[in-house]
N, C-alpha and C. Protein backbone atom coordinates (compact mmCIF):
# COMPACT_ATOMS: atom_id res chain seq x y z
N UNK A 1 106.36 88.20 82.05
CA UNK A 1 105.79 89.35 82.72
C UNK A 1 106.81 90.48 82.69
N UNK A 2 106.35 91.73 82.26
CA UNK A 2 107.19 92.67 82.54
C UNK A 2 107.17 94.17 83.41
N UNK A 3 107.22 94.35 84.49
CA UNK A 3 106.75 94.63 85.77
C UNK A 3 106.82 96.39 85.25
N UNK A 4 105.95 97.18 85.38
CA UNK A 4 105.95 98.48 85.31
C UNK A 4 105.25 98.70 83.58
N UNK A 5 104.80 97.52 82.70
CA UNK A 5 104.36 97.99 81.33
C UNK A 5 103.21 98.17 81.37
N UNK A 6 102.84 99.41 79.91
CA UNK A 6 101.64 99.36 80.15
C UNK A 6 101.03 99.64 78.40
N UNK A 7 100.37 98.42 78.17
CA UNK A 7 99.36 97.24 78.95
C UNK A 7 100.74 96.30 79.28
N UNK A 8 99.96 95.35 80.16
CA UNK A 8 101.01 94.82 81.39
C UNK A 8 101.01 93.36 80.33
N UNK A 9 102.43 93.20 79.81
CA UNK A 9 102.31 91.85 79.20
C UNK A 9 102.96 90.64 79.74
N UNK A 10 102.49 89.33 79.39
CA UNK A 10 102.84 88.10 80.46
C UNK A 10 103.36 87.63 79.64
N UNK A 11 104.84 87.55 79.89
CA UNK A 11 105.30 86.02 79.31
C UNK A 11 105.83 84.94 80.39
N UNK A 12 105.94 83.51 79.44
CA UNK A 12 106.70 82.64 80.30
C UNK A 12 107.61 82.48 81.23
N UNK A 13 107.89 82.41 82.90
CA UNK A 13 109.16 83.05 83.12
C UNK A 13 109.49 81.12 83.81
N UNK A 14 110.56 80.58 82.86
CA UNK A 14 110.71 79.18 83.17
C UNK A 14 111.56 78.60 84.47
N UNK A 15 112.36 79.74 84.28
CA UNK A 15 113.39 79.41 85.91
C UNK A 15 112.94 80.23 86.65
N UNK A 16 112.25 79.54 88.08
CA UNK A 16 112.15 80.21 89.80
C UNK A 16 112.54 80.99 90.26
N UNK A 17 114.27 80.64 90.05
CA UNK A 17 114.75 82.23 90.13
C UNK A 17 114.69 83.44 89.64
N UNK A 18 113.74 83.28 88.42
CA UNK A 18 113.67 84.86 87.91
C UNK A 18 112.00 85.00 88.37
N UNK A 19 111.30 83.89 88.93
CA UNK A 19 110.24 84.24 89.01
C UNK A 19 109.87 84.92 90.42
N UNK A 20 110.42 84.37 90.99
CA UNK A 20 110.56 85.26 92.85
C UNK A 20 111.19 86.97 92.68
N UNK A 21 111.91 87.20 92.23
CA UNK A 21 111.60 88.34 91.70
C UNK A 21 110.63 89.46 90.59
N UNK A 22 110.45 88.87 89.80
CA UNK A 22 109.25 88.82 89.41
C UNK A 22 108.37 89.63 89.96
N UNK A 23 107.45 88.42 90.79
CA UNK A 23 106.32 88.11 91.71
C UNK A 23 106.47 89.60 92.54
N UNK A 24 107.67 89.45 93.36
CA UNK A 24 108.05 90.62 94.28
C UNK A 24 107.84 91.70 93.82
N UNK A 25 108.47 92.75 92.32
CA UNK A 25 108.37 93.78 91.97
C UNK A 25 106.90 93.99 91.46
N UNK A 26 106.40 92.79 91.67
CA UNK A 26 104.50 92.88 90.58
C UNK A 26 103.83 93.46 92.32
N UNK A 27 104.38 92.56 93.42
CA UNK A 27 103.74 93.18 94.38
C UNK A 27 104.13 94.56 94.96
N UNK A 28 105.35 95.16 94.42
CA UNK A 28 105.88 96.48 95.00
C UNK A 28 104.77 97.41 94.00
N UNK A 29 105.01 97.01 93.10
CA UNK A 29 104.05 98.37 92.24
C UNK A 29 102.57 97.98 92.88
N UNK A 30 102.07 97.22 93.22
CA UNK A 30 100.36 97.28 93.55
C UNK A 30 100.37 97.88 94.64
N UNK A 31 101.76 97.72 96.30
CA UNK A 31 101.75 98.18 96.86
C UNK A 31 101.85 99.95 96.81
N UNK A 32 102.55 100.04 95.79
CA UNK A 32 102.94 101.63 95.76
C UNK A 32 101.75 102.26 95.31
N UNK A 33 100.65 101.75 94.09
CA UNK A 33 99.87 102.32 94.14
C UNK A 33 98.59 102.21 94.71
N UNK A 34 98.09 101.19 95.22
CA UNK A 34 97.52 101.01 96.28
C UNK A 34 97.14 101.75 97.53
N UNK A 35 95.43 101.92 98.28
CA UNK A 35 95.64 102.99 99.74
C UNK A 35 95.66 101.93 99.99
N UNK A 36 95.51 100.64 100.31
CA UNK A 36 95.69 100.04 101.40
C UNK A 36 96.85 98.76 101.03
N UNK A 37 98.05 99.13 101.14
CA UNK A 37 99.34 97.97 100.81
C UNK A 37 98.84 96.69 101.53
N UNK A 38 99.71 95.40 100.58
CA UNK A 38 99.45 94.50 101.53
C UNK A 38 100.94 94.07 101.73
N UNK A 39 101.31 94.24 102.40
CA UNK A 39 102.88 93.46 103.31
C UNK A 39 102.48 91.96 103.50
N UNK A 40 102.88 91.32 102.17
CA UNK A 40 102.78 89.65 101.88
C UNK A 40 104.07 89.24 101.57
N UNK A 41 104.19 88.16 102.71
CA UNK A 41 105.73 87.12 102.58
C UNK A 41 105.55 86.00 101.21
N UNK A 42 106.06 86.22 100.69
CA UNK A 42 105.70 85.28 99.09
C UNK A 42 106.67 84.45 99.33
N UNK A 43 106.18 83.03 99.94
CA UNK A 43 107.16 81.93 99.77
C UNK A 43 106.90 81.10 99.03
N UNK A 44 107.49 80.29 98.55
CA UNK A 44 107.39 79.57 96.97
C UNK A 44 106.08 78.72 97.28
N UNK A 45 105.34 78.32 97.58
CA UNK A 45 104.02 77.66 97.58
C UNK A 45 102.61 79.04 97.03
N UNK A 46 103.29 79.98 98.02
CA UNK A 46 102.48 81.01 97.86
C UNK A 46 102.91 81.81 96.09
N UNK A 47 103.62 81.38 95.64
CA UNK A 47 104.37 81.97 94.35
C UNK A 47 103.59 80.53 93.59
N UNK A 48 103.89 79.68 93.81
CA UNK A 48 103.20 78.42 92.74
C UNK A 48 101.64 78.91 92.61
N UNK A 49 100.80 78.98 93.79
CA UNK A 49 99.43 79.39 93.53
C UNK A 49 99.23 80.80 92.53
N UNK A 50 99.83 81.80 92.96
CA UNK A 50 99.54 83.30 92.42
C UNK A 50 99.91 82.70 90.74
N UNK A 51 100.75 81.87 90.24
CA UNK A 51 101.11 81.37 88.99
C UNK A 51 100.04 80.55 88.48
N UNK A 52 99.48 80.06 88.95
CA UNK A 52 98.24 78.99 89.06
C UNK A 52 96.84 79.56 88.44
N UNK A 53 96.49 80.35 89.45
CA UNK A 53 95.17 81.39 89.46
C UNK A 53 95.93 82.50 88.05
N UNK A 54 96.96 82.91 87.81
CA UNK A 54 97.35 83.68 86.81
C UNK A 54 97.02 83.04 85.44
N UNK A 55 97.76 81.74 85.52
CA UNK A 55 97.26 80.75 84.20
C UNK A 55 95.68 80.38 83.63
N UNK A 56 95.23 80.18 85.00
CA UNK A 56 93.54 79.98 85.05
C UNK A 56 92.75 81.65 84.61
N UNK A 57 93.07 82.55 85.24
CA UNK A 57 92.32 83.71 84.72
C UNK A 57 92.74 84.19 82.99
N UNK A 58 93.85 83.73 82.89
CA UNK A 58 94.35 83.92 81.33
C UNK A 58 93.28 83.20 80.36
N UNK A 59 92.71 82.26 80.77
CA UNK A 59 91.83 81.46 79.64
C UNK A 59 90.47 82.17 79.21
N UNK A 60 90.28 82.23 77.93
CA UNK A 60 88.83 83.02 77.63
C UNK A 60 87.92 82.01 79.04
N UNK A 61 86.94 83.01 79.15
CA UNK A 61 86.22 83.00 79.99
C UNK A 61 86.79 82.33 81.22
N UNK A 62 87.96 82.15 81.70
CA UNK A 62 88.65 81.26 82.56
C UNK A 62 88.11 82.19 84.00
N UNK A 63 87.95 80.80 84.68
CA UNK A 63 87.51 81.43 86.14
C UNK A 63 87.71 80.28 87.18
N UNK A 64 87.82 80.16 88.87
CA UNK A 64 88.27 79.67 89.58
C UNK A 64 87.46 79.17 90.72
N UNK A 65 87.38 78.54 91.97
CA UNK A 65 86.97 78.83 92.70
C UNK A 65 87.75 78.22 94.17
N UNK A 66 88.18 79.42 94.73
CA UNK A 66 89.22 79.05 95.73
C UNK A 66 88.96 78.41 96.90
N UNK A 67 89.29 77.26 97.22
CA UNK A 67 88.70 76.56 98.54
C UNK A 67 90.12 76.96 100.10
N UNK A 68 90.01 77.22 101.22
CA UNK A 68 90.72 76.57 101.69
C UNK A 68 90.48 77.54 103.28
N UNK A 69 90.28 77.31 104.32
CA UNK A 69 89.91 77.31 105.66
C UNK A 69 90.72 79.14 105.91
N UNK A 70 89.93 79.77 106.66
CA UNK A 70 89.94 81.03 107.14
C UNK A 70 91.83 81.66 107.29
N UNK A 71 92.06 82.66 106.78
CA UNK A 71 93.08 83.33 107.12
C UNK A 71 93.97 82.21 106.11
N UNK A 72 93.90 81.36 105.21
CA UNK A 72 94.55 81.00 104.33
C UNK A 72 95.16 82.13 102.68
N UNK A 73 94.69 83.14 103.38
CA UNK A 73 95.37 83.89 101.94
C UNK A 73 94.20 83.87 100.58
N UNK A 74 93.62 83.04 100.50
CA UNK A 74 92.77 83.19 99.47
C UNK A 74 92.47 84.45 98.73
N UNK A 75 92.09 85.36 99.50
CA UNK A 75 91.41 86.85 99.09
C UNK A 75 93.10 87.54 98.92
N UNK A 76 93.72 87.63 99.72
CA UNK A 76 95.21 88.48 99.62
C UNK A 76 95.62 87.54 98.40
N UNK A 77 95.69 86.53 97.59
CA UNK A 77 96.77 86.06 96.63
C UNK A 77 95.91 86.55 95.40
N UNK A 78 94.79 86.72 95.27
CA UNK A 78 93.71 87.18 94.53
C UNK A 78 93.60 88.14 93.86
């Protein structure tokens, strides 16, 4: 992934540590251009899913369907 390109291209990022940053600057630019920011704590579970749903939407016709009980983030990791 390379945060600010455009078209926005994804590559492999294999070590965690480069991926928590990453993740972070992908959410500063949506925040910056964004009217309504979202102020999200990205802790590594929440970083494994957003990687997850990223891999899954990458597939031709790839699509998902998110299960998991109210105020779980679903729609915000989305």
């Amino acid at each position: 992934m390379v945060p600010g390109a455009d078209p926005k291209l994804y590559d492999e990022v294999e070590d965690q540590a480069k991926l928590v940053p990453t993740i972070e600057e992908y959410l500063a630019d949506y925040n910056a251009e964004s009217k309504s920011p979202m102020p999200l704590v990205l802790f590594m579970d929440a970083i494994e899913h957003v990687s997850r749903v990223s891999r899954v939407i990458r597939q031709p016709q790839g699509n998902a369907l998110l299960l998991g009980v109210g105020g779980s983030g679903r729609q915000s990791l989305t």
